[in-house]
PDB file of N, CA and C in Angstrom:
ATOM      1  N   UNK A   1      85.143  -6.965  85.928  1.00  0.00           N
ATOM      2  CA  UNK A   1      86.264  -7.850  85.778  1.00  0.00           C
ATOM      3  C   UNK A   1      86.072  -8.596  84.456  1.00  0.00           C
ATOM      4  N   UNK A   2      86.825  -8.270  83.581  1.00  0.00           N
ATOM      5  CA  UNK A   2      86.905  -9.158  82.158  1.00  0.00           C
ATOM      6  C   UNK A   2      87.886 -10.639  81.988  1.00  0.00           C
ATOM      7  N   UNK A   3      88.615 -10.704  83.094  1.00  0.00           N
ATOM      8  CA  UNK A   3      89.295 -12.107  83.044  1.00  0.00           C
ATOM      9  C   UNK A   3      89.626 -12.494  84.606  1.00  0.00           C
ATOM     10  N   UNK A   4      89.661 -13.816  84.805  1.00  0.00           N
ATOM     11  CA  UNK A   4      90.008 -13.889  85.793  1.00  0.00           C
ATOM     12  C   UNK A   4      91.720 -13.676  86.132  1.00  0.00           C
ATOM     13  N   UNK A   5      91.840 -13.161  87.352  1.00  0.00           N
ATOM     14  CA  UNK A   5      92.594 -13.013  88.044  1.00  0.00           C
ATOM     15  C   UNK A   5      93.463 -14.337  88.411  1.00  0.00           C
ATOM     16  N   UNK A   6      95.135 -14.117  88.685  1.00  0.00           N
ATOM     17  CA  UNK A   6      96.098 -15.866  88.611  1.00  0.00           C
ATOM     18  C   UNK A   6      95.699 -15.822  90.310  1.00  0.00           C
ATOM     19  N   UNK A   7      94.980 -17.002  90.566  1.00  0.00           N
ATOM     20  CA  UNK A   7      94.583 -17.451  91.987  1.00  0.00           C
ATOM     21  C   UNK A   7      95.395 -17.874  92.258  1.00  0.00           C
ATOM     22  N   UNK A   8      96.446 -18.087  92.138  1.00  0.00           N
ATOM     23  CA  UNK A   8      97.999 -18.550  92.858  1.00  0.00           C
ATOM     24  C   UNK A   8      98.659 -17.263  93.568  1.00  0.00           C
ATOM     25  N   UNK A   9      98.304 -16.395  93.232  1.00  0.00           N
ATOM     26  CA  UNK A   9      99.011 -14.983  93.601  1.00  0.00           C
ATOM     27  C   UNK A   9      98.292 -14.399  94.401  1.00  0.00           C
ATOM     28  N   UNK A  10      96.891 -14.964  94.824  1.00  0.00           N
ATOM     29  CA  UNK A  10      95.958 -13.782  95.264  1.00  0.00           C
ATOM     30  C   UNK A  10      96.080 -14.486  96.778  1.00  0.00           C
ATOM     31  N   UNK A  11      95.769 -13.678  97.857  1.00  0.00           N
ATOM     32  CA  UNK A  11      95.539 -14.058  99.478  1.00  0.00           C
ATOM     33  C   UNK A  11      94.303 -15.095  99.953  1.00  0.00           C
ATOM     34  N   UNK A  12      94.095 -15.273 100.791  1.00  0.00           N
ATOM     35  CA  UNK A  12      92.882 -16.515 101.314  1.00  0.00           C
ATOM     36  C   UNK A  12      92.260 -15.070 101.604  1.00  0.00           C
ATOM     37  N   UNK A  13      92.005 -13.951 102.011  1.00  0.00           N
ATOM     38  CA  UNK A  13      91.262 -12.341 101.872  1.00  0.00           C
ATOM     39  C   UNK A  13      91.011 -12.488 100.556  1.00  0.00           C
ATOM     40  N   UNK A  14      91.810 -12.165  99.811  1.00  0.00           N
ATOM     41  CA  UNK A  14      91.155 -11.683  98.145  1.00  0.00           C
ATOM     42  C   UNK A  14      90.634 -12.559  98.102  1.00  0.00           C
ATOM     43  N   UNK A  15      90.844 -13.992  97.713  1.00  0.00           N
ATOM     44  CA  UNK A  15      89.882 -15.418  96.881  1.00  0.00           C
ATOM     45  C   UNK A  15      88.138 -15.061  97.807  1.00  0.00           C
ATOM     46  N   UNK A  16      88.518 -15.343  98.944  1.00  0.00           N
ATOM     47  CA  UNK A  16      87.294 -14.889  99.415  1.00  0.00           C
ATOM     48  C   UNK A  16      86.134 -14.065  99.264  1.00  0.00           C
ATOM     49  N   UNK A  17      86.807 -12.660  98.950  1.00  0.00           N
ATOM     50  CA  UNK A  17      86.515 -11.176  98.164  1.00  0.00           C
ATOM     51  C   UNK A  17      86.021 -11.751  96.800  1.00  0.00           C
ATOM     52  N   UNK A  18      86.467 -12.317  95.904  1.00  0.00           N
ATOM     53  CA  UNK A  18      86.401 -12.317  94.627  1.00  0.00           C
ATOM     54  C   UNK A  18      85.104 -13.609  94.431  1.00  0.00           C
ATOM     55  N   UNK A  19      85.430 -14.591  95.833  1.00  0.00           N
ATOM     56  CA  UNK A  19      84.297 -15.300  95.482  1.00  0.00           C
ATOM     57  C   UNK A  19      82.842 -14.916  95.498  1.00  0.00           C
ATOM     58  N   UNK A  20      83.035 -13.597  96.605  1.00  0.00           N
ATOM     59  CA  UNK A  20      81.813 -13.366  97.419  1.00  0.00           C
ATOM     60  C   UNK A  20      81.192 -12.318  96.306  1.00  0.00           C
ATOM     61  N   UNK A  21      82.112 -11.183  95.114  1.00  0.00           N
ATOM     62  CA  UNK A  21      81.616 -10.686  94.265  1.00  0.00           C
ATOM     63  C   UNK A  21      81.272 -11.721  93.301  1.00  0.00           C
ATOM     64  N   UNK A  22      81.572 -12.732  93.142  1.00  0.00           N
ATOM     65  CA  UNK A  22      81.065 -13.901  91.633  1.00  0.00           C
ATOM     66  C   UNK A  22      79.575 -14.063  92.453  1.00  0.00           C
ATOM     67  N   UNK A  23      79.623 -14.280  93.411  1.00  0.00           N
ATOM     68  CA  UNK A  23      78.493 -15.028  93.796  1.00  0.00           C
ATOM     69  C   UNK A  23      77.344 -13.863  94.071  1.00  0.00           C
ATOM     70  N   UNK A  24      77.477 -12.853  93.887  1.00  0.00           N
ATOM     71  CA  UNK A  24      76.616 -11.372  94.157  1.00  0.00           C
ATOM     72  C   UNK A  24      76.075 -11.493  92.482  1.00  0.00           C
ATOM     73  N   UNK A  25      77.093 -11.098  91.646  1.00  0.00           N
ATOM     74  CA  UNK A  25      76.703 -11.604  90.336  1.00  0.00           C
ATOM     75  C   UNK A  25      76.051 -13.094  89.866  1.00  0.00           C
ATOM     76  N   UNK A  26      76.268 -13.885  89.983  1.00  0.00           N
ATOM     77  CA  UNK A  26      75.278 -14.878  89.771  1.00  0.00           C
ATOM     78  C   UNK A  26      73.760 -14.941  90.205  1.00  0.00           C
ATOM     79  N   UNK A  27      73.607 -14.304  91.614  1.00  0.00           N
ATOM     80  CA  UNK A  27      72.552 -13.949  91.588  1.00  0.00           C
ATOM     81  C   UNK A  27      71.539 -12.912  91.004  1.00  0.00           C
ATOM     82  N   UNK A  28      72.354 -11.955  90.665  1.00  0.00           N
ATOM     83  CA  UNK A  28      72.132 -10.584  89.919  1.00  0.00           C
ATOM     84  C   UNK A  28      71.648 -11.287  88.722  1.00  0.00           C
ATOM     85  N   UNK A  29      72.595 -12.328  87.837  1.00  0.00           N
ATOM     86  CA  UNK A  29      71.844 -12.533  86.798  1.00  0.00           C
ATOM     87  C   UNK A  29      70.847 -13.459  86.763  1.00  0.00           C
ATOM     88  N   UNK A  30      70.803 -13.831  88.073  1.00  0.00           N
ATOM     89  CA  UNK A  30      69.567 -15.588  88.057  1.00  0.00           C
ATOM     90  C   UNK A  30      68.091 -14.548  87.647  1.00  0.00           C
ATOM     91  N   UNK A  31      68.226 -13.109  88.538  1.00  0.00           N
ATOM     92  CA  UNK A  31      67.314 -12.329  89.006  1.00  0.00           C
ATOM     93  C   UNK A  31      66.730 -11.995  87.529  1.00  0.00           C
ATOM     94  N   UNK A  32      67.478 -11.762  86.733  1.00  0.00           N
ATOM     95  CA  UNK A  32      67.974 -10.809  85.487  1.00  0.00           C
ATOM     96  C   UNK A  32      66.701 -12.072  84.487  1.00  0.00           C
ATOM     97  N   UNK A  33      67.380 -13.204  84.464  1.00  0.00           N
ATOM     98  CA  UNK A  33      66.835 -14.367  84.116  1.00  0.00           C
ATOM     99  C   UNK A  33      65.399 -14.743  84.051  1.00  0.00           C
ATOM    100  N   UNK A  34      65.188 -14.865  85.540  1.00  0.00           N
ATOM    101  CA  UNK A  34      63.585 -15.075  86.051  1.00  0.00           C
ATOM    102  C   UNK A  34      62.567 -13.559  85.801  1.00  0.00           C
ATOM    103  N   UNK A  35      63.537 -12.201  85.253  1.00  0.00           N
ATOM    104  CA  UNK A  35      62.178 -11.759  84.917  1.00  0.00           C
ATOM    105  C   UNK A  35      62.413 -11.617  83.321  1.00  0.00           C
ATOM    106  N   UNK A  36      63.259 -12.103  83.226  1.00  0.00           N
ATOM    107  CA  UNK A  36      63.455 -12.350  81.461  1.00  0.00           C
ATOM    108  C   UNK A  36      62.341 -13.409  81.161  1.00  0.00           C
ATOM    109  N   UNK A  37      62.502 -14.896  81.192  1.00  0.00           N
ATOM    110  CA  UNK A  37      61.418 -15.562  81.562  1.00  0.00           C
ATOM    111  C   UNK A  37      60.115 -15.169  82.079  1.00  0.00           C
ATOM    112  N   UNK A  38      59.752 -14.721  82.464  1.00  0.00           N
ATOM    113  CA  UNK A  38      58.689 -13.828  83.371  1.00  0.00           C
ATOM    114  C   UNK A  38      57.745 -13.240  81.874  1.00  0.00           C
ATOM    115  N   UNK A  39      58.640 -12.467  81.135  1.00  0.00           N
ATOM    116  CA  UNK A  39      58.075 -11.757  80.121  1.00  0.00           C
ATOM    117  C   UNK A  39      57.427 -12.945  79.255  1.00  0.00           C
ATOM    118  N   UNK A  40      58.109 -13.711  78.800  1.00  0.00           N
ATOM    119  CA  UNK A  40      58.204 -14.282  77.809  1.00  0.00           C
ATOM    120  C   UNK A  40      57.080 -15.485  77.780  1.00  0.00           C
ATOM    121  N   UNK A  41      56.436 -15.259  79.078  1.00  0.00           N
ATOM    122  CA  UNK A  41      54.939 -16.246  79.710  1.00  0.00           C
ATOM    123  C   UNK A  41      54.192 -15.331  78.858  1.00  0.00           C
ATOM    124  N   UNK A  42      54.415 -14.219  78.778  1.00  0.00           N
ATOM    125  CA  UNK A  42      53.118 -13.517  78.688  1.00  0.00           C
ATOM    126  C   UNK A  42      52.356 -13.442  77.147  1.00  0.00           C
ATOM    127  N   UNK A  43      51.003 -12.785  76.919  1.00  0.00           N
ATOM    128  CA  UNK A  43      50.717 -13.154  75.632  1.00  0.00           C
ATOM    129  C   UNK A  43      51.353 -12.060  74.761  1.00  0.00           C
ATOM    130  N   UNK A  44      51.408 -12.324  73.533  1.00  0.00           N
ATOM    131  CA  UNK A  44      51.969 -11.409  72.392  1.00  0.00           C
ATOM    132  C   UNK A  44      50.819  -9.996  72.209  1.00  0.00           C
ATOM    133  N   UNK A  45      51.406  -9.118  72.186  1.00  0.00           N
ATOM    134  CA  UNK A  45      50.329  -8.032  72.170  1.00  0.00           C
ATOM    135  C   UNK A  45      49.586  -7.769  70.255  1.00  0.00           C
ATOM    136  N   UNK A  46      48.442  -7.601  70.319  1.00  0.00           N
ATOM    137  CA  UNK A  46      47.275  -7.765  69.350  1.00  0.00           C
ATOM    138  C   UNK A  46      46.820  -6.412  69.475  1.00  0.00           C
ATOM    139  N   UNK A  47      45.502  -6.236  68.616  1.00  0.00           N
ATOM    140  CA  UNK A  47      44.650  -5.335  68.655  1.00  0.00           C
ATOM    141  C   UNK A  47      43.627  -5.501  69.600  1.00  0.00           C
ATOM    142  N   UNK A  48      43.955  -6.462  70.296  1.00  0.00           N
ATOM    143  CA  UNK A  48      42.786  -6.252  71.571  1.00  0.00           C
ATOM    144  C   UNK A  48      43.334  -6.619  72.856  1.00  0.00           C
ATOM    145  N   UNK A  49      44.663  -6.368  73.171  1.00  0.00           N
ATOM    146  CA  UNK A  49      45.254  -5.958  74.717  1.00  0.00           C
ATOM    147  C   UNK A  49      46.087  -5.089  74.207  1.00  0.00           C
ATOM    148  N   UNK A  50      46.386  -4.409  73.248  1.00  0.00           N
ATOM    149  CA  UNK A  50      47.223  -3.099  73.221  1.00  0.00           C
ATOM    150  C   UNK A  50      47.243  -2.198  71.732  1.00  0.00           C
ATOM    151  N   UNK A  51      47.479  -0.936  71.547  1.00  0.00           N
ATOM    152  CA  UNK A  51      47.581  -0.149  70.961  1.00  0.00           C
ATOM    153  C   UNK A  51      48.410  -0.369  69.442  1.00  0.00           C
ATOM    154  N   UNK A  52      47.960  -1.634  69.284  1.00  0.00           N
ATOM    155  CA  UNK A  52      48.239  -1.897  67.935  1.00  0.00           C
ATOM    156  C   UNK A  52      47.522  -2.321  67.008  1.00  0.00           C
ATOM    157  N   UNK A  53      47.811  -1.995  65.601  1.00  0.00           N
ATOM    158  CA  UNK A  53      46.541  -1.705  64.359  1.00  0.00           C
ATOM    159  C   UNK A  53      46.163  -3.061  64.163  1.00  0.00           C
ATOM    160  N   UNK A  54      44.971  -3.311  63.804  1.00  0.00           N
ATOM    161  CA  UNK A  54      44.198  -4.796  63.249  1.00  0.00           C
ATOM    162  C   UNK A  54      45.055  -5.441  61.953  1.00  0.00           C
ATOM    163  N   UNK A  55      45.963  -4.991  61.492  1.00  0.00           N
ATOM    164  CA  UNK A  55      46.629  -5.435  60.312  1.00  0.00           C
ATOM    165  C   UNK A  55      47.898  -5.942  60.830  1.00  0.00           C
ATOM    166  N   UNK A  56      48.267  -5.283  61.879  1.00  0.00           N
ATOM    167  CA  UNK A  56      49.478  -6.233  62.798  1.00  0.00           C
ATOM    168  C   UNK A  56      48.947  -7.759  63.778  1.00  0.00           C
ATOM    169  N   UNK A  57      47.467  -7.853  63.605  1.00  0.00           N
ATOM    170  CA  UNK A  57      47.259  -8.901  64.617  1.00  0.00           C
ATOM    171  C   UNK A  57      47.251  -9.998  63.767  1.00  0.00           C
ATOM    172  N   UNK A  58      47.929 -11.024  63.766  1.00  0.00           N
ATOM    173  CA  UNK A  58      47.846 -12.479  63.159  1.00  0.00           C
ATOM    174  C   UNK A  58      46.278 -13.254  63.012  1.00  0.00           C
ATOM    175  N   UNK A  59      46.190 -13.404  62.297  1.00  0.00           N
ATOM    176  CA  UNK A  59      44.737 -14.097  61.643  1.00  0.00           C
ATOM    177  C   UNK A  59      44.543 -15.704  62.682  1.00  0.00           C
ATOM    178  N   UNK A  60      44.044 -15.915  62.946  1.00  0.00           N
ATOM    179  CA  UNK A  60      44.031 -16.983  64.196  1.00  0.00           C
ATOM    180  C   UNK A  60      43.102 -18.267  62.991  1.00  0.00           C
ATOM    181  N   UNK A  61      42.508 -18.080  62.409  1.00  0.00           N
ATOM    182  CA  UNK A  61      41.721 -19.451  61.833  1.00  0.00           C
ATOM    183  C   UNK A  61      42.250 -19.229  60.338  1.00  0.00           C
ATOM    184  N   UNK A  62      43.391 -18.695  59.838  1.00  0.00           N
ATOM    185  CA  UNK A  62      43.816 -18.802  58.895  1.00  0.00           C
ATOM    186  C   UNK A  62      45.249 -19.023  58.155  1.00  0.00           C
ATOM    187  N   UNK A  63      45.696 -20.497  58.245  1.00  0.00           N
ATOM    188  CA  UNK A  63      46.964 -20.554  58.728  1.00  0.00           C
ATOM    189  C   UNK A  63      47.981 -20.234  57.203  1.00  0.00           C
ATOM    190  N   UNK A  64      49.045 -19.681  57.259  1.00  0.00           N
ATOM    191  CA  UNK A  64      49.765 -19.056  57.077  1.00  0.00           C
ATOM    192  C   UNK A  64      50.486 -20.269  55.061  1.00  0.00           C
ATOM    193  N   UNK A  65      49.735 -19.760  54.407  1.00  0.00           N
ATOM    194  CA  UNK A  65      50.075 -20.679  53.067  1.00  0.00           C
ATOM    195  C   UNK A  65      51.069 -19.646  52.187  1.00  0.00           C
ATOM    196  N   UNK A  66      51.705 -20.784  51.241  1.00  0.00           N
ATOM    197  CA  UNK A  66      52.840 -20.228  50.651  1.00  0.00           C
ATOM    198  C   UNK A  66      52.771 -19.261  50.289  1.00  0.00           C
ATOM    199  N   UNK A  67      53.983 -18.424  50.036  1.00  0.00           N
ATOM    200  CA  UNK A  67      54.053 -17.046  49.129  1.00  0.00           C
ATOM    201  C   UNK A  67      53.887 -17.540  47.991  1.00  0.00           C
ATOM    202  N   UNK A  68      53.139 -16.625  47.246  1.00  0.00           N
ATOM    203  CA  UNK A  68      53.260 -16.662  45.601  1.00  0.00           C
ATOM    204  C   UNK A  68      53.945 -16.445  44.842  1.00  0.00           C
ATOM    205  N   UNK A  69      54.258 -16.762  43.321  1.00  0.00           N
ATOM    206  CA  UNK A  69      55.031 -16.782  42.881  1.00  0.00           C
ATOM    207  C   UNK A  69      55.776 -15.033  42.270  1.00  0.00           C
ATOM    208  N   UNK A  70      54.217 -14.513  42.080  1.00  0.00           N
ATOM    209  CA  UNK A  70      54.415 -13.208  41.714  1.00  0.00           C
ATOM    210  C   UNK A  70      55.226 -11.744  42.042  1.00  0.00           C
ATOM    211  N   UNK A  71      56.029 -11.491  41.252  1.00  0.00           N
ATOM    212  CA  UNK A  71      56.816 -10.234  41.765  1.00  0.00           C
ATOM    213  C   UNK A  71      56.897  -9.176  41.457  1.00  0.00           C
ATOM    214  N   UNK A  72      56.580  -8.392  42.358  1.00  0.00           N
ATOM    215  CA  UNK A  72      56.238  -6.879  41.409  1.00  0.00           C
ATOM    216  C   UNK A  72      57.602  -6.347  40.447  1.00  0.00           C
ATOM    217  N   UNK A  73      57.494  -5.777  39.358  1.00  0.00           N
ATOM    218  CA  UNK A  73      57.938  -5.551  38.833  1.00  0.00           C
ATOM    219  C   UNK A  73      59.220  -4.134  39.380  1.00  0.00           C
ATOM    220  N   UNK A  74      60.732  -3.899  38.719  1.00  0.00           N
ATOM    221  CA  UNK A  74      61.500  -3.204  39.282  1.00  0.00           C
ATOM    222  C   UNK A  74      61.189  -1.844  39.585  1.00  0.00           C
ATOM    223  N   UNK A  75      61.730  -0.498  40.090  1.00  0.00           N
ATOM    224  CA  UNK A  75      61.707   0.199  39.843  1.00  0.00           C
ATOM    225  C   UNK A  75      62.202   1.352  38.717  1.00  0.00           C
ATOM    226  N   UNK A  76      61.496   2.283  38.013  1.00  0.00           N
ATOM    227  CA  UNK A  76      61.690   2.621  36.827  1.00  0.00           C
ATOM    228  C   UNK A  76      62.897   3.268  37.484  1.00  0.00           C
ATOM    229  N   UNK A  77      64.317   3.468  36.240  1.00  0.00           N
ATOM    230  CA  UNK A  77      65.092   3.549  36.461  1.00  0.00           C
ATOM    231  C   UNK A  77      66.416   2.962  36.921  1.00  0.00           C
ATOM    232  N   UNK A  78      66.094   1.976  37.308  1.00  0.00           N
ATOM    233  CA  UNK A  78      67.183   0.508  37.753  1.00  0.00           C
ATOM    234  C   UNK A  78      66.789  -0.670  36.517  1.00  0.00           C
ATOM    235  N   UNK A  79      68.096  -1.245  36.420  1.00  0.00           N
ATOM    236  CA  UNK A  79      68.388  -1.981  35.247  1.00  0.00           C
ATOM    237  C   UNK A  79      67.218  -3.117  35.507  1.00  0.00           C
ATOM    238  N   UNK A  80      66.248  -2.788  34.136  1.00  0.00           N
ATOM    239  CA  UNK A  80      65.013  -4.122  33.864  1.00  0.00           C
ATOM    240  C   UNK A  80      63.871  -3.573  34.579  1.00  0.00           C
ATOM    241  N   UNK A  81      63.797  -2.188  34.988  1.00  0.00           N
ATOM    242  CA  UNK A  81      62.754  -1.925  35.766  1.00  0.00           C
ATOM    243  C   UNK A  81      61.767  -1.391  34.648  1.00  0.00           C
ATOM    244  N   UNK A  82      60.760  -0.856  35.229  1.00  0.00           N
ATOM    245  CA  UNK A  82      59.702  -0.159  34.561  1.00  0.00           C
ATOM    246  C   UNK A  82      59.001  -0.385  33.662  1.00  0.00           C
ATOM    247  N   UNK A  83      57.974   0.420  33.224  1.00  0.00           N
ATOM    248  CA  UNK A  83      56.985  -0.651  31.656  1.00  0.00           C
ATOM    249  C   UNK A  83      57.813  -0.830  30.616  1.00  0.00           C
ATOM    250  N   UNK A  84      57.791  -1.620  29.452  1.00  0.00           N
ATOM    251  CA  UNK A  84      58.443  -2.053  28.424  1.00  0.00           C
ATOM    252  C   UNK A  84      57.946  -0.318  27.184  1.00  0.00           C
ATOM    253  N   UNK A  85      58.660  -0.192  26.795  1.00  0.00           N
ATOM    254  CA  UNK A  85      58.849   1.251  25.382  1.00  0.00           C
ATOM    255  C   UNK A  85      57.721   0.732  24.499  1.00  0.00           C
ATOM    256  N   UNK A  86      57.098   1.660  23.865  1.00  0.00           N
ATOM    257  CA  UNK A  86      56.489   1.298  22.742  1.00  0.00           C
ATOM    258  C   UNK A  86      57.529   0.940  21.357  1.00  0.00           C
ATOM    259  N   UNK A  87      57.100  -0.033  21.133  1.00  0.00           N
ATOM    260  CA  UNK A  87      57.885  -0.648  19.364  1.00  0.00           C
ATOM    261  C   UNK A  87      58.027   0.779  18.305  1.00  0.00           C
ATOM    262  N   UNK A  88      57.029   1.411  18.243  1.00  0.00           N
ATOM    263  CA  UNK A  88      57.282   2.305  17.464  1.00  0.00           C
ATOM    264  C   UNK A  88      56.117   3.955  18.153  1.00  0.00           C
ATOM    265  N   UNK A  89      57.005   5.029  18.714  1.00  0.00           N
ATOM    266  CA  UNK A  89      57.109   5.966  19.194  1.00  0.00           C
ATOM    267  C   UNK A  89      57.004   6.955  18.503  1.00  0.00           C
ATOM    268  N   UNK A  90      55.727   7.509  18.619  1.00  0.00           N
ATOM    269  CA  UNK A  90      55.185   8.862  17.034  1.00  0.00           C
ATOM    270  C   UNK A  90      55.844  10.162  17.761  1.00  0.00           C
ATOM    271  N   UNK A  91      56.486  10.191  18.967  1.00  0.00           N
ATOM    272  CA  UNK A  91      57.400  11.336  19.484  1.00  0.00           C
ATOM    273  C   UNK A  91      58.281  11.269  20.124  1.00  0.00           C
ATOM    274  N   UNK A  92      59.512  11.899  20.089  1.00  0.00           N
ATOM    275  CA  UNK A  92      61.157  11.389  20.921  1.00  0.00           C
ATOM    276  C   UNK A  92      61.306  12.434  21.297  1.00  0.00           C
ATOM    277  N   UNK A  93      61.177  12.664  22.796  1.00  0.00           N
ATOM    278  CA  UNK A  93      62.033  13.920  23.682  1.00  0.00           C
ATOM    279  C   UNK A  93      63.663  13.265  24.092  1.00  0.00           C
ATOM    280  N   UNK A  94      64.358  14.277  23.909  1.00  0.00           N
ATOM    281  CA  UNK A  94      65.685  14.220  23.904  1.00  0.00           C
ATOM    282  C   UNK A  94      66.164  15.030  25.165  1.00  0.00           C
ATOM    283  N   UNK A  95      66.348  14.577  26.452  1.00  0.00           N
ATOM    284  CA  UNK A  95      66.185  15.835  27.322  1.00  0.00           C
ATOM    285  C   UNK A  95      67.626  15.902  27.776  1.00  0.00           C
ATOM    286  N   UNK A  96      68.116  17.524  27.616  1.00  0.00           N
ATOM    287  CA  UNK A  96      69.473  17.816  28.080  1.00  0.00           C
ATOM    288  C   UNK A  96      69.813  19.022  29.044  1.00  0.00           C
ATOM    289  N   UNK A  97      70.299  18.496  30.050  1.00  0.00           N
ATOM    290  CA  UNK A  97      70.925  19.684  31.207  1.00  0.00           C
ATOM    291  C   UNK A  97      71.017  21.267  30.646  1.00  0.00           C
ATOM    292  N   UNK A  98      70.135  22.487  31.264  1.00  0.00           N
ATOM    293  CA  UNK A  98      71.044  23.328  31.135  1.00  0.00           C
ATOM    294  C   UNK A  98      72.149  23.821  31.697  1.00  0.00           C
ATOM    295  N   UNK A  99      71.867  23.368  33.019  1.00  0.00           N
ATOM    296  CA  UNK A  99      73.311  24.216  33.820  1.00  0.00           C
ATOM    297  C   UNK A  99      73.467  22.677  34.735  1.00  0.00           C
ATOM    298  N   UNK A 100      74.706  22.994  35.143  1.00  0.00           N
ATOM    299  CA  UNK A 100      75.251  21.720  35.947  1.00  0.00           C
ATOM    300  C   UNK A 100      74.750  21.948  37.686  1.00  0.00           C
ATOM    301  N   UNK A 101      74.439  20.353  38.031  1.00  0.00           N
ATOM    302  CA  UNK A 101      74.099  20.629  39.588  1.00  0.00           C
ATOM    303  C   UNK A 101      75.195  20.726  40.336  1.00  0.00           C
ATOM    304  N   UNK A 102      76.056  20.874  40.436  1.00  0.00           N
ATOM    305  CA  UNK A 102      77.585  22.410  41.198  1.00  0.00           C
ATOM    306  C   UNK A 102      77.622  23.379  40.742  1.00  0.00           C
ATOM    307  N   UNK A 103      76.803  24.233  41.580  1.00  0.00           N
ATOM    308  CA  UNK A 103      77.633  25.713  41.039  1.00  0.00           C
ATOM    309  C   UNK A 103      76.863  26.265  39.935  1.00  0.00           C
ATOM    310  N   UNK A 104      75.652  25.683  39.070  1.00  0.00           N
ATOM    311  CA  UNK A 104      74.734  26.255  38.221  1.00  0.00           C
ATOM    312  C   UNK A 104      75.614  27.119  37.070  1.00  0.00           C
ATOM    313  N   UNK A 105      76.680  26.484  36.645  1.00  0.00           N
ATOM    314  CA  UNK A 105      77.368  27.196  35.295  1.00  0.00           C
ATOM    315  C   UNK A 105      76.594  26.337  34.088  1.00  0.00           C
ATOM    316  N   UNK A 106      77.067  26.805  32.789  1.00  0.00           N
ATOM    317  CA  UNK A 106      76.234  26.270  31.842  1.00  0.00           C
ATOM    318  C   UNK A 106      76.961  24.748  31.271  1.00  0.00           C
ATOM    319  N   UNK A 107      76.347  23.570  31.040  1.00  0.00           N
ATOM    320  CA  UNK A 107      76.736  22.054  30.893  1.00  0.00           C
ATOM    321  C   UNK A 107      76.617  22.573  28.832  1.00  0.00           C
ATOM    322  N   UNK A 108      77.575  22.395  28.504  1.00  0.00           N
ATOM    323  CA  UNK A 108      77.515  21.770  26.663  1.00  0.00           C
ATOM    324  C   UNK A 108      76.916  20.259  26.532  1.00  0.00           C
ATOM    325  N   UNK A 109      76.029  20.676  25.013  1.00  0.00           N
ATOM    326  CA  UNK A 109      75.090  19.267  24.814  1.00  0.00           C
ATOM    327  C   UNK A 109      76.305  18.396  24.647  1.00  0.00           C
ATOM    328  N   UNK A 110      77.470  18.280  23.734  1.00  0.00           N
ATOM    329  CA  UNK A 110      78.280  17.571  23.835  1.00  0.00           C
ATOM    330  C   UNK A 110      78.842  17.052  24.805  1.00  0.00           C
ATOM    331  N   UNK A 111      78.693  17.713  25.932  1.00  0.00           N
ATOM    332  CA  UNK A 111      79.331  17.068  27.033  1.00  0.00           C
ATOM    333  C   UNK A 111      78.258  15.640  27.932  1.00  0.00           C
ATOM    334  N   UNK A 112      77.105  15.468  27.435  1.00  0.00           N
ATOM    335  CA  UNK A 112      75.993  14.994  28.236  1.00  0.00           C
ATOM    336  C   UNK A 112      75.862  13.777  26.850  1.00  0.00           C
ATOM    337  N   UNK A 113      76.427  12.774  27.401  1.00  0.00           N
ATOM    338  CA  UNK A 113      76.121  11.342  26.565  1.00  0.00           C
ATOM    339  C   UNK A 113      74.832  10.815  26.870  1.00  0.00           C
ATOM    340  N   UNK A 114      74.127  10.227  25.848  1.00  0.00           N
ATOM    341  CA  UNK A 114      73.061   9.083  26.353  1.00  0.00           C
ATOM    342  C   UNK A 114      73.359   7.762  27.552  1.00  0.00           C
ATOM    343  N   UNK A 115      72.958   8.306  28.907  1.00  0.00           N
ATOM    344  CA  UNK A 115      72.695   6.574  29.735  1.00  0.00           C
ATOM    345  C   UNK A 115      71.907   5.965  29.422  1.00  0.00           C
ATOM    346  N   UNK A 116      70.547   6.169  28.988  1.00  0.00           N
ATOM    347  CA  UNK A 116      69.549   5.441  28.646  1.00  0.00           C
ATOM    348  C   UNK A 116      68.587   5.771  28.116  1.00  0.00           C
ATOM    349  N   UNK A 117      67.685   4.807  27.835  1.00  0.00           N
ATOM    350  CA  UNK A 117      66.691   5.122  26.819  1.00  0.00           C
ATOM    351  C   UNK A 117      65.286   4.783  27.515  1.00  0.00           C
TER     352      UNK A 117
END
């Protein structure tokens, strides 16, 4: 039941009916509740009550200090990523498609602009 029903329309049978299913459900969820709660007593699982690695268990005498400031650097290929170019470069590869990735026909150098350097 997603809405209630107009209790002006319904019989002293139905209201009855409808109370006696609300009240089946309320208990259903008290039930639902108390072992929800139930869980939530219990301890957090570690490397020494369950099957999880020593690098997932929280450090107990070492409490938890700021992140640092440091950030690894982008990935090569995304804008600002990767090591910085040498200033001056004693060799330049120029690298150009031979065949196109659809269909492996042949790509013209003219057709293949510089994205980046």
């Amino acid at each position: 039941m997603d809405s209630l029903p107009d209790l002006t329309r319904l019989s002293e049978q139905e209201k009855e009916a409808l109370m006696a299913a609300l009240w089946a459900e309320v208990q259903r969820l008290r039930a639902c509740l108390a072992a929800f709660e139930a869980t939530q007593q219990e301890p957090g699982k570690d490397a020494h009550n369950a099957s999880v690695p020593p690098s997932r268990t929280p450090k107990t005498h070492v409490p938890p200090g700021p992140r640092t400031g440091t950030h690894r650097a982008a990935s090569v290929g995304r804008a600002g990523g990767g090591r910085p170019l040498h200033p001056a470069p004693d060799n330049v590869i120029i690298a150009k498609a031979k065949s196109g990735p659809h269909g492996g026909h042949g790509v013209q150098h003219a057709d293949q602009p510089r994205h980046a350097v």
